[in-house]
Protein backbone atom coordinates (compact mmCIF):
# COMPACT_ATOMS: atom_id res chain seq x y z
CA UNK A 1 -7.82 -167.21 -199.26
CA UNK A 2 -6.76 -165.07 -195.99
CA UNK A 3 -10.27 -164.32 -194.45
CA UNK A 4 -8.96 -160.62 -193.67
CA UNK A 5 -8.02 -160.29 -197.39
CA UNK A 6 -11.83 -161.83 -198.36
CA UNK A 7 -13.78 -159.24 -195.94
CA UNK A 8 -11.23 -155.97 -197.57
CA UNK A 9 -12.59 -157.46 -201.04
CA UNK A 10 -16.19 -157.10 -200.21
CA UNK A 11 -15.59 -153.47 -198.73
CA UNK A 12 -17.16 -151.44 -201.22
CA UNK A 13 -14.50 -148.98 -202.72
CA UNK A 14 -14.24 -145.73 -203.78
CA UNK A 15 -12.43 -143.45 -205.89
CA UNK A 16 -10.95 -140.03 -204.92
CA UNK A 17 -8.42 -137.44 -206.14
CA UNK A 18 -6.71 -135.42 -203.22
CA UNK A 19 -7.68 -132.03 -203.12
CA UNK A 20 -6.04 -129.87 -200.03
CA UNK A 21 -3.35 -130.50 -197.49
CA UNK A 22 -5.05 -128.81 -194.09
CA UNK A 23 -2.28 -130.09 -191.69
CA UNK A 24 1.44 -130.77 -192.44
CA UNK A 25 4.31 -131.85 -190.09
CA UNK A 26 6.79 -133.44 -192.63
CA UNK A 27 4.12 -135.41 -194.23
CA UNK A 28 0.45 -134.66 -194.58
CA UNK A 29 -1.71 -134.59 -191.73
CA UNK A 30 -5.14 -133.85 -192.73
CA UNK A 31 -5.88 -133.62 -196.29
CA UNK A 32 -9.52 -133.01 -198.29
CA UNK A 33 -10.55 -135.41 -201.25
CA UNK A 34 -12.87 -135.22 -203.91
CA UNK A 35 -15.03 -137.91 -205.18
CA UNK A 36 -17.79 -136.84 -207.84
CA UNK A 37 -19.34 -133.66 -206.29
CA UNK A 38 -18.95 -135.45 -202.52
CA UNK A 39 -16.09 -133.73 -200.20
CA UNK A 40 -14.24 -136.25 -198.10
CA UNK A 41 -12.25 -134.82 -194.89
CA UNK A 42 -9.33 -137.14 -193.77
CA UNK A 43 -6.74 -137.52 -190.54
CA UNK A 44 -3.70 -139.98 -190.03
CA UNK A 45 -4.14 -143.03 -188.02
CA UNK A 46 -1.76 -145.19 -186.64
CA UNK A 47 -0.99 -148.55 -188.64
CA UNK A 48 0.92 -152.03 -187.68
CA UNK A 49 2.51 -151.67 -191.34
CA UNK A 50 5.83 -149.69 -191.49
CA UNK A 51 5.06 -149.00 -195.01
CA UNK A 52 1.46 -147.63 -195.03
CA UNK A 53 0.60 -144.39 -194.49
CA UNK A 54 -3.10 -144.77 -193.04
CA UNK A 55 -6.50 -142.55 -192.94
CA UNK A 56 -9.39 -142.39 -191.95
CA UNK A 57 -12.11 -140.38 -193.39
CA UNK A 58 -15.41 -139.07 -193.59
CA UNK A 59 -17.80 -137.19 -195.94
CA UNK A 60 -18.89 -134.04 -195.11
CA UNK A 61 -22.09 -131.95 -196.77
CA UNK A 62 -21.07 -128.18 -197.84
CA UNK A 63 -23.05 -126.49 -195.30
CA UNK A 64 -21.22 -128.32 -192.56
CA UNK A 65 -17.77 -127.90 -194.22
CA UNK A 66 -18.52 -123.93 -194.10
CA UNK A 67 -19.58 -124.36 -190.07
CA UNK A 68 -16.21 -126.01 -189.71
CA UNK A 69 -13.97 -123.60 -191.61
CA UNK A 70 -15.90 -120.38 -189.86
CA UNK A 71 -15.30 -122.36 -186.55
CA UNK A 72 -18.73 -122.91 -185.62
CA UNK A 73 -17.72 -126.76 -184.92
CA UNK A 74 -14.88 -128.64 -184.43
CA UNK A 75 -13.34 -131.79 -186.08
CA UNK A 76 -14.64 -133.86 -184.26
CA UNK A 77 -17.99 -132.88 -184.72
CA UNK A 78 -17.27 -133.60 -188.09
CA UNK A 79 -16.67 -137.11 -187.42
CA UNK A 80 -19.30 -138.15 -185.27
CA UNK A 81 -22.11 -135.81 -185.45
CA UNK A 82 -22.99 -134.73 -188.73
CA UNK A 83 -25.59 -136.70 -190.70
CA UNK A 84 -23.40 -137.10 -193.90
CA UNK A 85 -20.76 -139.55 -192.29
CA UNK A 86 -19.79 -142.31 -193.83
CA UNK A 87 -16.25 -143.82 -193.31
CA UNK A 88 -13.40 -144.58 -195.75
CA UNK A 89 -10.02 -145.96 -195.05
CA UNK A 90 -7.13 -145.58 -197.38
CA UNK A 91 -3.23 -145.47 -197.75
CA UNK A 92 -2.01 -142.80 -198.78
CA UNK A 93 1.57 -144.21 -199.77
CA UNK A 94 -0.44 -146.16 -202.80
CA UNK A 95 -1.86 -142.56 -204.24
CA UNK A 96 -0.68 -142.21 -207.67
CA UNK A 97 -1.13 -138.84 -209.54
CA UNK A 98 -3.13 -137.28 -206.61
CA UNK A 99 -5.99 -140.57 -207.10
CA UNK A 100 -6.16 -143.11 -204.10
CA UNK A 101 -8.51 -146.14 -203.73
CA UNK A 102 -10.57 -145.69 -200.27
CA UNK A 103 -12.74 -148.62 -198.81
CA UNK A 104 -15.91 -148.01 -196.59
CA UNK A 105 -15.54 -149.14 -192.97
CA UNK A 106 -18.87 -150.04 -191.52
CA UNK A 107 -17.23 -151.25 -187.93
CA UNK A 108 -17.57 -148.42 -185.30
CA UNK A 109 -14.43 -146.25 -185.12
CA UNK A 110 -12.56 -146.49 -182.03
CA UNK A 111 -11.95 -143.01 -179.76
CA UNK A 112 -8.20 -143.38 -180.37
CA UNK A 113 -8.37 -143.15 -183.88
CA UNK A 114 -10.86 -139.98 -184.05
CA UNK A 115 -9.60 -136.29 -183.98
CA UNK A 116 -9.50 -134.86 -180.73
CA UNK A 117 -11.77 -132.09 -179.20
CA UNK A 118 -10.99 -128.10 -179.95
CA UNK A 119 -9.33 -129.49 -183.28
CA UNK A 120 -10.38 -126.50 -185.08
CA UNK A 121 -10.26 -125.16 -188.30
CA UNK A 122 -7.50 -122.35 -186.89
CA UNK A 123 -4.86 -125.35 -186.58
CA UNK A 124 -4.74 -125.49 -190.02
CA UNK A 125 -0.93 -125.19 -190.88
CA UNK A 126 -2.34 -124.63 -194.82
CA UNK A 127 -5.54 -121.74 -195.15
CA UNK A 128 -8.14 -124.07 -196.72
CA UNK A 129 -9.36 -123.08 -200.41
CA UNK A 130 -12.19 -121.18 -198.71
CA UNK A 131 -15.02 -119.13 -200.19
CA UNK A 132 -15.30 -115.89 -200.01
CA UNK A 133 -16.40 -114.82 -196.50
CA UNK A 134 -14.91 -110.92 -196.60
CA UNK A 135 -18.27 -110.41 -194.92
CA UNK A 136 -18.39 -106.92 -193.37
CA UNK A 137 -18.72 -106.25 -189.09
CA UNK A 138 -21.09 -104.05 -187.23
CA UNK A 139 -20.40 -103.41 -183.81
CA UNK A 140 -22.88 -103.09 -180.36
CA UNK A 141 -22.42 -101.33 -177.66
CA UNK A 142 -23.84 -103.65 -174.45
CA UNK A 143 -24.29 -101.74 -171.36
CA UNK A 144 -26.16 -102.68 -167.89
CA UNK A 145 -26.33 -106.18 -166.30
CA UNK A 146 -27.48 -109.04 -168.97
CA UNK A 147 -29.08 -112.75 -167.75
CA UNK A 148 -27.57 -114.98 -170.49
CA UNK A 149 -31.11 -116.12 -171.52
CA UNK A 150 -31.23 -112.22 -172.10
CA UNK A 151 -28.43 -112.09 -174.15
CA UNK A 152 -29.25 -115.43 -176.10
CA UNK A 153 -33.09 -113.90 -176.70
CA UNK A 154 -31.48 -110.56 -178.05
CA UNK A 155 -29.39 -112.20 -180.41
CA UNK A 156 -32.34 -115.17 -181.81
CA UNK A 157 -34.22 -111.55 -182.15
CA UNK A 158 -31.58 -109.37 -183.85
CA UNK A 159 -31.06 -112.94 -185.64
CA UNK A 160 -34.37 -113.34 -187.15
CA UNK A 161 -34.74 -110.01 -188.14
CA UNK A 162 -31.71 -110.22 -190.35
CA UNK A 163 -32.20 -113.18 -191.97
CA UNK A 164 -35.77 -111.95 -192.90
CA UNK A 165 -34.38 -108.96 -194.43
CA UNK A 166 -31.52 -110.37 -195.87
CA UNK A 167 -34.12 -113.09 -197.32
CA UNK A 168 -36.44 -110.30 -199.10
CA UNK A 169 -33.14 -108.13 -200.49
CA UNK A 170 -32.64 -111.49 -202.29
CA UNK A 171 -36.09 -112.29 -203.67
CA UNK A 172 -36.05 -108.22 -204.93
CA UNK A 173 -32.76 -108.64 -206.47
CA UNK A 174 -34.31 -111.54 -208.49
CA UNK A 175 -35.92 -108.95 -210.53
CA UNK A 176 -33.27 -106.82 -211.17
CA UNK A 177 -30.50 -108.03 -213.52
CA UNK A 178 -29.41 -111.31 -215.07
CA UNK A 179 -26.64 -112.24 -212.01
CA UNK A 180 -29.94 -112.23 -209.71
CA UNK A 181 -31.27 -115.01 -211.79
CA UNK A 182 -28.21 -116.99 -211.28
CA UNK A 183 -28.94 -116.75 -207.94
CA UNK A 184 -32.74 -117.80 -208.49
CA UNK A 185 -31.77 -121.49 -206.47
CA UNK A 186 -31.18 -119.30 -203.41
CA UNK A 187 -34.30 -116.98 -203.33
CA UNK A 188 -36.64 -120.10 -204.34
CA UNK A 189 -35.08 -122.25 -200.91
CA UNK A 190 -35.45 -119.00 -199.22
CA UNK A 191 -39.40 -118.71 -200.59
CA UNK A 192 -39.96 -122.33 -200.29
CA UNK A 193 -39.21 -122.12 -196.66
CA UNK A 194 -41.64 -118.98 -195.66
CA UNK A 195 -44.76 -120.12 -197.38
CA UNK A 196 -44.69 -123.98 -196.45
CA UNK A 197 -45.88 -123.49 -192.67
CA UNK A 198 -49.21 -123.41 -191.07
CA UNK A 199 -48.98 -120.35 -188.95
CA UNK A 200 -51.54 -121.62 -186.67
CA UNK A 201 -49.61 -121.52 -184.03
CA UNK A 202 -46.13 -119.91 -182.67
CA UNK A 203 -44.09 -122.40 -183.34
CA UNK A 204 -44.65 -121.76 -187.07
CA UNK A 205 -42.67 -118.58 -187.33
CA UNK A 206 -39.84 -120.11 -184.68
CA UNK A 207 -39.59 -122.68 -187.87
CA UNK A 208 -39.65 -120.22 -190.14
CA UNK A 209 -37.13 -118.25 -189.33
CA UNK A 210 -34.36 -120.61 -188.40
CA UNK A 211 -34.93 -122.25 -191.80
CA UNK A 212 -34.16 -119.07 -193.23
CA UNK A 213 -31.63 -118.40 -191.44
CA UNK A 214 -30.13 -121.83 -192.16
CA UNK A 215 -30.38 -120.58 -196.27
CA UNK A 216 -28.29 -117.47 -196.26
CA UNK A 217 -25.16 -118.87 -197.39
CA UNK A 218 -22.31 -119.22 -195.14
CA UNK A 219 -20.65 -115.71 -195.95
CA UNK A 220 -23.38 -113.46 -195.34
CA UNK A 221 -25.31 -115.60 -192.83
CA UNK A 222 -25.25 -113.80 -189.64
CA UNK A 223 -22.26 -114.60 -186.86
CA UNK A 224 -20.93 -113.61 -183.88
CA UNK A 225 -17.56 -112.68 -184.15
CA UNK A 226 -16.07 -111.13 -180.94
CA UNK A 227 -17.69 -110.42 -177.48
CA UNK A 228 -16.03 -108.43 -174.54
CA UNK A 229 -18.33 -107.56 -171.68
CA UNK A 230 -16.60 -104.66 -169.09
CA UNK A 231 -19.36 -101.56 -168.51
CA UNK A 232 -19.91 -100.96 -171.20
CA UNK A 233 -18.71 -103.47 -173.54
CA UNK A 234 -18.78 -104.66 -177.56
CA UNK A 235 -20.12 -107.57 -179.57
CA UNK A 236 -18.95 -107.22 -182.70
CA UNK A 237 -20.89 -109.64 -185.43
CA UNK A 238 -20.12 -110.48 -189.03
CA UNK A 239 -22.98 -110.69 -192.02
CA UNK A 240 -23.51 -108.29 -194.93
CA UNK A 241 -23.65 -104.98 -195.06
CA UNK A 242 -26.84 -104.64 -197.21
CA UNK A 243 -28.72 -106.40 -194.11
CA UNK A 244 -27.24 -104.89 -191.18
CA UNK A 245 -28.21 -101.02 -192.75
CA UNK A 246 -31.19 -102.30 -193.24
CA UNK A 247 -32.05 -103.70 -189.42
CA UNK A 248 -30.59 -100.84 -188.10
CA UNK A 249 -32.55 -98.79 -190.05
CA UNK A 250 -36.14 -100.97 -188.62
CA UNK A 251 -34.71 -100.87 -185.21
CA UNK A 252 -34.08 -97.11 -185.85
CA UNK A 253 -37.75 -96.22 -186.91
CA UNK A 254 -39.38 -98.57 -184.20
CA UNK A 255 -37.66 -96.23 -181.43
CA UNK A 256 -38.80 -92.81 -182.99
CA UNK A 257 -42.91 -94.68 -183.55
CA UNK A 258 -42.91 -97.58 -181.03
CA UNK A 259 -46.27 -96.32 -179.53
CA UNK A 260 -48.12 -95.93 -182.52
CA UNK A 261 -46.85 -98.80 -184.44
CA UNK A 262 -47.84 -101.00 -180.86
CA UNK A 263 -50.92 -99.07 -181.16
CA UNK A 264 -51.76 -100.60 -184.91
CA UNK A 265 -50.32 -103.77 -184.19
CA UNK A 266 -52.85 -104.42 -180.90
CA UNK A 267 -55.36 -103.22 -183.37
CA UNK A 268 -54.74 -105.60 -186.02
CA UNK A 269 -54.46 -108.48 -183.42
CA UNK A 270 -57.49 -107.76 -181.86
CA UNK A 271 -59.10 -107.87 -186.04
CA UNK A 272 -57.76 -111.16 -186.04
CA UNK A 273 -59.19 -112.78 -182.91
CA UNK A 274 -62.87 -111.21 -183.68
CA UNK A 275 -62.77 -112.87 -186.93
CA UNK A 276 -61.12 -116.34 -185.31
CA UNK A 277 -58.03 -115.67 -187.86
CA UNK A 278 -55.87 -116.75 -185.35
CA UNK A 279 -56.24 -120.17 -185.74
CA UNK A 280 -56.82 -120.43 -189.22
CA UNK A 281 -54.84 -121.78 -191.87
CA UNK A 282 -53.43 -119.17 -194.65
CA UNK A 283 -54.43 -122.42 -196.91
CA UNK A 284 -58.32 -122.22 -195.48
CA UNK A 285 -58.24 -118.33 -195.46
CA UNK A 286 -57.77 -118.44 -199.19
CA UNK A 287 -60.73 -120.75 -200.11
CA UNK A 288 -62.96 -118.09 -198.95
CA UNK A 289 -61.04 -114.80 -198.16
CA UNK A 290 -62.70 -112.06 -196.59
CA UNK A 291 -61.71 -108.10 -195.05
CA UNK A 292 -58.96 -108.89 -197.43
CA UNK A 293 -58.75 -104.90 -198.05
CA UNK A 294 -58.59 -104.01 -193.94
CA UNK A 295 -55.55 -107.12 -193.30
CA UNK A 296 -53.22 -105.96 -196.30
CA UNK A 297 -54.28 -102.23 -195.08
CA UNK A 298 -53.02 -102.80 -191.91
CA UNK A 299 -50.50 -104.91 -192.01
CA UNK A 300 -49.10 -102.80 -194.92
CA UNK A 301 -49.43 -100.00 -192.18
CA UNK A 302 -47.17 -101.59 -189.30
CA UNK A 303 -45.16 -102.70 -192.07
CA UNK A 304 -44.50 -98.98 -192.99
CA UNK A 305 -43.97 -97.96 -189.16
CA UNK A 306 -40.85 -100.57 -189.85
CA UNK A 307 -39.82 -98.85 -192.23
CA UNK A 308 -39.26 -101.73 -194.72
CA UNK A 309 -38.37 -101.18 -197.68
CA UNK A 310 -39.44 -104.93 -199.34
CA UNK A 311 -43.41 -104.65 -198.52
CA UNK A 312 -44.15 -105.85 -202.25
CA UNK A 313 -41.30 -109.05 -202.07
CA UNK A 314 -43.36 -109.73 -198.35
CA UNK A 315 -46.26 -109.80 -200.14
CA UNK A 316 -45.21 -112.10 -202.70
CA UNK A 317 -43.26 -114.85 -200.22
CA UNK A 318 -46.98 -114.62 -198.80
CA UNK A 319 -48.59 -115.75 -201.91
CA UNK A 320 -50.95 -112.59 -202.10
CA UNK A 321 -52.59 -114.24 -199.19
CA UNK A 322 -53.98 -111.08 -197.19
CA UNK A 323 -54.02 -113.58 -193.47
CA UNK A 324 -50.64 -115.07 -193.95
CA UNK A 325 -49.60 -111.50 -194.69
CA UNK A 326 -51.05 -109.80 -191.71
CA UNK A 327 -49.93 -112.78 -189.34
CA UNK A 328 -46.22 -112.75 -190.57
CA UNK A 329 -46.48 -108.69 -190.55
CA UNK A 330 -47.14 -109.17 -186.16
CA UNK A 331 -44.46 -111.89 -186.13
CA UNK A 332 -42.04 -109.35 -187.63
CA UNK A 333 -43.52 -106.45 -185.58
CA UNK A 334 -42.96 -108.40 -182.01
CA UNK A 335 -39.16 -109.45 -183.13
CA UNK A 336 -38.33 -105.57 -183.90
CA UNK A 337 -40.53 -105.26 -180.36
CA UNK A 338 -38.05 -107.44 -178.28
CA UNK A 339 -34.82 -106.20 -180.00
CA UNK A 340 -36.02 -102.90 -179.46
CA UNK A 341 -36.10 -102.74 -175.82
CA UNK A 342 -32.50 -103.46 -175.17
CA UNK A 343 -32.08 -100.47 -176.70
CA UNK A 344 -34.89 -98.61 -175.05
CA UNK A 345 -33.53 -99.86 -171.96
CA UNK A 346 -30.19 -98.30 -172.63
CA UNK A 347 -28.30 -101.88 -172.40
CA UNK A 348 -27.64 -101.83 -176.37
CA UNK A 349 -26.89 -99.21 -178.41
CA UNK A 350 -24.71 -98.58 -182.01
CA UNK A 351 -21.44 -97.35 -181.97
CA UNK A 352 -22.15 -93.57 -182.77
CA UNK A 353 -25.59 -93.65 -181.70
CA UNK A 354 -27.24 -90.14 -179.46
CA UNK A 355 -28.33 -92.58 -176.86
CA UNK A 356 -30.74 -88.84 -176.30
CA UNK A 357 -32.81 -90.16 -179.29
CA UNK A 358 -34.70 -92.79 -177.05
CA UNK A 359 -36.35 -89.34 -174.75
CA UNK A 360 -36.46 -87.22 -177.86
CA UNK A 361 -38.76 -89.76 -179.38
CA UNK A 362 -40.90 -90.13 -176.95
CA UNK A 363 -41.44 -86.35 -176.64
CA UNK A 364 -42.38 -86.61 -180.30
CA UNK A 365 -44.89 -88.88 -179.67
């Protein structure tokens, strides 16, 4: 027997049905397969046989197909970065009624045979069968001179606040109606990834939001869409509607009450460190609670000077735990703080927006 032919026999195999044609130019290009529930991406390669018409492919998870369809990566990302690749080869000249035959490669793929970089999802000579993603747009004003780490800690802000929101607008919807029970799988990944940190120390809440953020599902999750900067200039990001009203109405509120609400918050953080509830676990907190009463008070208080509209679902992602509740009610607070001042400052501001308001409030106060 042909050693070649003996090593393609112990390849494992595996069976797919073609599912989309991405790229054509005469023949197919780049084409999706299915296999089971697993989504296989594949490009042409060259081949020493005339007759074959090579690929090479790779699976891909769902989350990172939607990052490469909204253009947050490329193709070639999607080859060698994600932590879903495995490798097939196939010819597609021996598909018969859409079904092909792929075998695994396990030797490393060669740089000439990968797509190139910038091969994104716009190339597409075929619109992908993509989900729904009519998402809706709310523009910023920008104004002023911005540092980029500026700009890149006003959007992880702005960021965290919406996914928060957009988390607890879920978890109330699951008590609503029967189509917010279908989407029970979201809420519980969105409640499973608040409560399951120790929130002893800041890097608990930097967890916790990203890995909220990371469960919105593609359409609604958050993006950035279009940025001009001039004096003044626009960033324009996508996300849902729902959310956005809602942020704008916290960031809103916080303008008209900032001194108060600052003025409850030190309070509250100064309750915490007399009482050593800063370092404490939630989980050790609720073996023996105590001035349960004075932390929901409060934080129930500078939840209220938010203006949020979800203070029962909060309380429930917090287990009814008073500390975990009062701790994740200052984490909230100092994100609406630092998204805030940009637009105290005058360098942000939404389209429409009396940019008087920021004096008028603080002659109210």
């Amino acid at each position: 027997m042909n050693p070649a032919n003996e090593n393609t026999i112990r390849r494992q195999k595996r069976n797919a049905t073609l599912d989309e044609v991405l790229i054509e130019f005469d023949e197919p290009y780049l084409i999706t397969l299915r296999s089971g529930k697993s989504r296989i991406i594949a490009t042409a390669i060259p081949s020493d046989d005339p007759d074959a018409y090579m690929f090479l492919g790779t699976s891909v998870s769902e989350r990172d197909w939607d990052a490469y369809l909204n253009e947050s990566v490329d193709l070639l990302y999607i080859f060698t970065e994600t932590k879903s690749n495995v490798y097939y080869e196939f010819d597609l000249a021996t598909m018969k009624e859409n079904k092909i035959t792929m075998l695994q490669r396990e030797e490393a793929i060669p740089e000439e045979l990968l797509p190139g970089p910038h091969s994104f999802a716009r190339l597409h000579t075929k619109p992908a069968d993509k989900k729904d993603t009519s998402n809706s747009e709310q523009t910023l004003i920008v104004d002023g001179e911005w540092e980029l780490t500026e700009f890149g800690s006003f959007q992880k802000r702005y960021s965290d606040i919406y996914s928060l929101m957009y988390s607890l607008k879920k978890i109330a919807a699951g008590h609503d109606d029967y189509l917010a029970h279908v989407r029970a799988a979201v809420t519980g990944q969105i409640f499973d990834g608040i409560v399951s940190r120790p929130y002893q120390g800041g890097f608990s809440y930097v967890h916790m939001f990203r890995e909220t953020s990371e469960k919105i599902p593609a359409n609604d999750r958050l993006a950035l869409k279009r940025i001009s900067y001039a004096s003044p200039g626009k960033v324009v990001v996508a996300g849902d509607m729902e959310t956005f009203e809602s942020v704008s109405r916290v960031i809103r509120t916080f303008m008209h009450a900032r001194k108060s609400s600052a003025r409850e918050a030190t309070e509250l953080r100064e309750f915490l460190k007399k009482y050593k509830y800063i370092s404490m676990r939630p989980e050790e907190y609720a073996k023996a609670p105590s001035n349960q009463e004075y932390l929901v008070k409060q934080a129930t208080v500078i939840m209220n000077n938010l203006s949020m509209n979800y203070i029962d679902e909060f309380q429930k992602i917090c287990g009814e735990n008073a500390l975990l509740f009062a701790k994740l009610s200052l984490s909230l607070y100092r994100r609406v703080q630092d998204a805030t001042s940009y637009f105290i400052q005058g360098r942000a501001q939404y389209v429409g927006e009396d940019d008087r308001i920021r004096s008028i409030n603080v002659a109210k106060e």
